[in-house]
Protein backbone atom coordinates (compact mmCIF):
# COMPACT_ATOMS: atom_id res chain seq x y z
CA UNK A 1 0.00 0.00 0.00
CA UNK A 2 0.96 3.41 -0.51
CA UNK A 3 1.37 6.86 1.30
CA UNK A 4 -1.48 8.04 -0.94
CA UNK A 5 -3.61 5.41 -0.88
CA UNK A 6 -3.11 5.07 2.91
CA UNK A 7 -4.30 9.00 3.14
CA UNK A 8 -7.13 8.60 1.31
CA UNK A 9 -8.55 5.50 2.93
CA UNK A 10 -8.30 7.24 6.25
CA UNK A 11 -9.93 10.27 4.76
CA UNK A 12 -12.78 8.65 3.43
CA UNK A 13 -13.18 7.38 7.05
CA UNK A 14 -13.05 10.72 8.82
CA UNK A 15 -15.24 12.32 6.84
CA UNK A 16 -17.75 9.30 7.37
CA UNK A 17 -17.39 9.89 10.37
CA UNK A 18 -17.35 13.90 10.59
CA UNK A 19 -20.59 13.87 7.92
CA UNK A 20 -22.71 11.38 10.64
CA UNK A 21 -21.24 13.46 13.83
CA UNK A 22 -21.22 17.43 12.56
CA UNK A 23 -20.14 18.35 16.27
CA UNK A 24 -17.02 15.82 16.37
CA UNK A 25 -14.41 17.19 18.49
CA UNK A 26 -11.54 16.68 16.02
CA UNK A 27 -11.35 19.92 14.55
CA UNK A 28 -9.24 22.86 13.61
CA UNK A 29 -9.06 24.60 17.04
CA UNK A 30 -8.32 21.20 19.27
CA UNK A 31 -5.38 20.40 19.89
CA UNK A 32 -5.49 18.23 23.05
CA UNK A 33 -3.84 15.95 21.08
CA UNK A 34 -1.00 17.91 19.69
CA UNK A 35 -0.48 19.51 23.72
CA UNK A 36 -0.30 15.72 25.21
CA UNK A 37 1.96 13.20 23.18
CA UNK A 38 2.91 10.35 25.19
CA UNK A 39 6.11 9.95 23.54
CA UNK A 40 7.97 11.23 20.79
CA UNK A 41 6.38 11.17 17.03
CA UNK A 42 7.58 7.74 14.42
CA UNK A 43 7.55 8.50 10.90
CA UNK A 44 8.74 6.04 7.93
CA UNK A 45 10.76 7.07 5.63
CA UNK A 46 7.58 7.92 3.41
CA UNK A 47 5.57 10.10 5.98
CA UNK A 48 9.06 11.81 6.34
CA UNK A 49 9.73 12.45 2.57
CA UNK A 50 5.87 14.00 2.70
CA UNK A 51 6.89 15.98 5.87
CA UNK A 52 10.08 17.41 4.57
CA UNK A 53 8.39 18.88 1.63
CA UNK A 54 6.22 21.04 3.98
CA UNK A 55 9.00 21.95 6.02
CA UNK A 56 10.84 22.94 2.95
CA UNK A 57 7.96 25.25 2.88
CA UNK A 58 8.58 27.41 5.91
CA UNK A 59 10.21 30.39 6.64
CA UNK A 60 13.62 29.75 7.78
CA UNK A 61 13.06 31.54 11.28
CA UNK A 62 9.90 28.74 11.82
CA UNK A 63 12.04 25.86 10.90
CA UNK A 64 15.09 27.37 13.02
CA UNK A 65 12.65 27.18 16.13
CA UNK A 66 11.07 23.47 15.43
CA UNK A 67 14.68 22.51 15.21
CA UNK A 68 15.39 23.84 18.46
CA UNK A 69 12.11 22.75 19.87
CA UNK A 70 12.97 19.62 18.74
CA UNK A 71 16.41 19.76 20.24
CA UNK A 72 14.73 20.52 24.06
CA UNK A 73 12.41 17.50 23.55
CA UNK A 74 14.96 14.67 22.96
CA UNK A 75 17.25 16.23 25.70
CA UNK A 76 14.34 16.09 28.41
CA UNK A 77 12.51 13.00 29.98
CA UNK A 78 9.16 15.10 30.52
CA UNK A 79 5.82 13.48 29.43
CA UNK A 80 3.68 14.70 27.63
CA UNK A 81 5.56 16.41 25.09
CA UNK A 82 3.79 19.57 23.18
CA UNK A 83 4.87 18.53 19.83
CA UNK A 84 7.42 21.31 18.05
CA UNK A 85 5.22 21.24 14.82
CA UNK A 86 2.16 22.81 16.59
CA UNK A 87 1.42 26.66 16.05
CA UNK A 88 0.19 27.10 20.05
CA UNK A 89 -1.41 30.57 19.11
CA UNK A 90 -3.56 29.31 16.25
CA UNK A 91 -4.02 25.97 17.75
CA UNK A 92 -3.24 24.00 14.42
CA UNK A 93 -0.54 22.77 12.87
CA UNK A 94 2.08 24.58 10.73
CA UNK A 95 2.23 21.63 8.41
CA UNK A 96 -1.05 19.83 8.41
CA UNK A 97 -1.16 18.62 5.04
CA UNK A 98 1.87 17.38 5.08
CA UNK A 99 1.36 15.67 8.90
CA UNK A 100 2.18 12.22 9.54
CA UNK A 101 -0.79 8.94 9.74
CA UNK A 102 -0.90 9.10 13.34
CA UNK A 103 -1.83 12.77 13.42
CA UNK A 104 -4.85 11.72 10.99
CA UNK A 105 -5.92 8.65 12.53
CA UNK A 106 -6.19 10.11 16.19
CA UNK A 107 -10.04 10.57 17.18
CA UNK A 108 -11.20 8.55 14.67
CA UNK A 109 -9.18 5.11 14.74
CA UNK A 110 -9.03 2.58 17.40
CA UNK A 111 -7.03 -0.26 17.76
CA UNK A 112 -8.65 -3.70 18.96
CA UNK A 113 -8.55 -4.81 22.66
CA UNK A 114 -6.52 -1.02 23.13
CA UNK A 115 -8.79 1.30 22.74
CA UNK A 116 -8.62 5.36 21.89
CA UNK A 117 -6.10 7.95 22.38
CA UNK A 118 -8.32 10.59 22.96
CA UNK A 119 -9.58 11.46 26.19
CA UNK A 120 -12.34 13.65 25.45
CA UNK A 121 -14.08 11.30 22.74
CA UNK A 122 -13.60 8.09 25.48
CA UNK A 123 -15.38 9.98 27.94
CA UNK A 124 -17.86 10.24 25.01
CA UNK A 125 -17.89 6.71 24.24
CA UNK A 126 -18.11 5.72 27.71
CA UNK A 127 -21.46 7.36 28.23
CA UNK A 128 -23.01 5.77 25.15
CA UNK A 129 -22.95 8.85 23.04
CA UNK A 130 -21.09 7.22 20.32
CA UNK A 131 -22.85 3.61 20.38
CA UNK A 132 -23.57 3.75 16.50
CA UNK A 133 -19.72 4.67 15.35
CA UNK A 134 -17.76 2.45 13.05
CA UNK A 135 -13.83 3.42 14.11
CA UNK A 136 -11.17 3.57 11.53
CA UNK A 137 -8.97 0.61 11.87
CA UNK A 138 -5.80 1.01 12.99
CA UNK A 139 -4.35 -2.54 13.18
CA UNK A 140 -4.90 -2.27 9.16
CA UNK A 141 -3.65 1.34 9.39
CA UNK A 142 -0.56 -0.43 11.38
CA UNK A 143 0.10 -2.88 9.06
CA UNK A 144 -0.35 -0.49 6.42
CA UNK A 145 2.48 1.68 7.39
CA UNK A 146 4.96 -1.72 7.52
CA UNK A 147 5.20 -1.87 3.87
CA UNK A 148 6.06 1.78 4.00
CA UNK A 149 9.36 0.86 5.70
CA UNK A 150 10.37 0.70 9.40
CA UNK A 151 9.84 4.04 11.60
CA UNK A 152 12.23 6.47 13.21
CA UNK A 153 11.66 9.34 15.74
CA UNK A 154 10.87 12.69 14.62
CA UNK A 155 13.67 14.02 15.85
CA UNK A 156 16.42 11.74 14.63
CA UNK A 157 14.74 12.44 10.46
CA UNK A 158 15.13 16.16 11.50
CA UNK A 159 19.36 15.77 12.67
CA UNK A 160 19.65 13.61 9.49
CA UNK A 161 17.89 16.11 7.57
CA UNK A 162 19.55 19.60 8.72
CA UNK A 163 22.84 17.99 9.78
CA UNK A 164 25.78 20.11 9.97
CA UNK A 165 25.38 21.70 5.98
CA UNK A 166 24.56 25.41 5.76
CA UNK A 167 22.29 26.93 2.99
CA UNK A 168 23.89 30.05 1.44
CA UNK A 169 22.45 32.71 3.40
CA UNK A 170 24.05 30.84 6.37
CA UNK A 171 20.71 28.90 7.77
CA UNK A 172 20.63 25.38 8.04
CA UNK A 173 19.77 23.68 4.48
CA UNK A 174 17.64 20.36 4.91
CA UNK A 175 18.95 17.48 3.20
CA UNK A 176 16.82 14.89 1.12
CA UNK A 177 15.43 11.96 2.99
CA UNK A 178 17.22 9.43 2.32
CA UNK A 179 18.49 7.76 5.44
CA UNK A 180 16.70 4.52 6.54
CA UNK A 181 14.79 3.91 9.79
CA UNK A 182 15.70 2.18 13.27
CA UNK A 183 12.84 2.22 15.47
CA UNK A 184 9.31 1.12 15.87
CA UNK A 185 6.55 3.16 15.96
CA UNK A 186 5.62 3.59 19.86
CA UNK A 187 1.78 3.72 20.52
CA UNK A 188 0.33 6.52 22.99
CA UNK A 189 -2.58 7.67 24.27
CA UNK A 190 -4.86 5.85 27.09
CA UNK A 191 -6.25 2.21 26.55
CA UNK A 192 -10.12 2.50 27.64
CA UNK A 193 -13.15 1.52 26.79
CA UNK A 194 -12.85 -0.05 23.66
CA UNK A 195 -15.53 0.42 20.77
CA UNK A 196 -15.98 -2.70 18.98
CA UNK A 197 -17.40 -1.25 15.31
CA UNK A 198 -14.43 -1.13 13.49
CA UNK A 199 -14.44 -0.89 9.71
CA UNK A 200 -13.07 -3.88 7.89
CA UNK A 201 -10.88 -1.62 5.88
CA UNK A 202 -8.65 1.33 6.61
C-alpha cells in the first residue's frame, strides 16, 4: 500500500465519520492531542519524505525554532511532550497537510482490545454517546504503514535532515530523505473503553 492510498482510505473514514457526527471534536481549534503526546512522534521514511516537503515550505526563522524545539524535547525525559510542529497561538498545525498517519488517525481510529487515544471522545464513548460509530482501523492502518518501511523518531529524520550543511544565506539547508529507519513506531494515548465497530478496511 501506498502513502497516498493510505491518506485517502483514512480520509474517506473521517469524513464518514465527521458527515454522521457534525459536532465531532476533532477539529481545527483542538489540539489536546498535539499539547499531550505520550512519547515522541515515528515517521517512515515515506511520511518523512511527505513531511520534509512542507517543512521545505517554511520560513527559515519557523524551521530554526522546530529545530530547536525539537532539540529541548529529545534532551528532556518530561511526558507529555507539546509537539514542536504545533502553532500554540492558532491551535493547528504549521504543516497539516503534510502531517504524519498518526496525526490523521487520532479521534477517529481505534485499535482492537486497546482502545482510543483521545480522552475527550472516550469519555464520550463511555457514556453511550457514540454507540452507532464504526472506528477507523488502525491494526490495518498499522500494518499499512509496515510496507512503508520501518519508523524512526521525529527528531532523529530532522538531525539527518539539517545535519551540519549550511544553505547560502548561512541557515541550516535540509537534506533529502534518504536515510533509513531504526525504530518502531511507539503507541500513545490511554487504553479505555474499547468500541468494537471497526471498519473492515482502513
Amino acid at each position: 500500500m501506498t502513502l497516498a492510498r493510505l491518506h485517502a482510505d483514512i480520509a474517506a473514514r473521517v469524513e464518514a465519520i465527521r458527515a454522521a457526527h457534525p459536532d465531532w471534536l476533532c477539529r481545527r481549534g483542538c489540539d489536546g492531542c498535539c499539547r499531550r503526546l505520550a512519547e515522541m512522534p515515528q515517521l517512515t521514511p515515506a511520511e518523512w519524505a511527505l513531511l520534509h516537503q512542507g517543512l521545505n515550505a517554511l520560513p527559515p526563522a519557523q524551521l530554526d525554532s522546530i529545530r530547536q524545539a525539537l532539540r529541548s524535547l529529545a534532551a528532556t525525559p518530561q511526558r507529555p511532550l507539546v509537539c514542536p510542529l504545533l502553532d500554540r497561538t492558532a491551535g493547528a498545525c504549521r504543516v497539516y497537510a503534510y502531517r504524519p498517519v498518526a496525526c490523521r488517525t487520532y479521534g477517529f481510529y481505534v485499535e482492537r482490545d486497546l482502545g482510543l487515544y483521545c480522552r475527550d471522545i472516550e469519555a464520550r464513548v463511555a457514556s453511550g454517546e457514540l454507540a452507532e460509530v464504526v472506528w477507523g482501523n488502525q491494526d490495518r492502518v498499522q500494518r499499512g504503514l509496515r510496507d512503508l518501511g520501518q519508523a524512526r523518531a521525529l527528531t532523529d529524520w530532522f538531525e539527518s535532515a539539517f545535519g551540519q550543511r549550511s544553505g547560502t544565506d548561512g541557515e541550516p539547508a535540509l537534506m533529502p530523505a534518504d536515510c533509513r529507519c531504526v525504530d518502531e513506531r511507539i503507541p500513545c494515548g490511554t487504553r479505555e473503553p474499547v468500541p468494537r465497530n471497526l471498519a473492515d478496511a482502513p
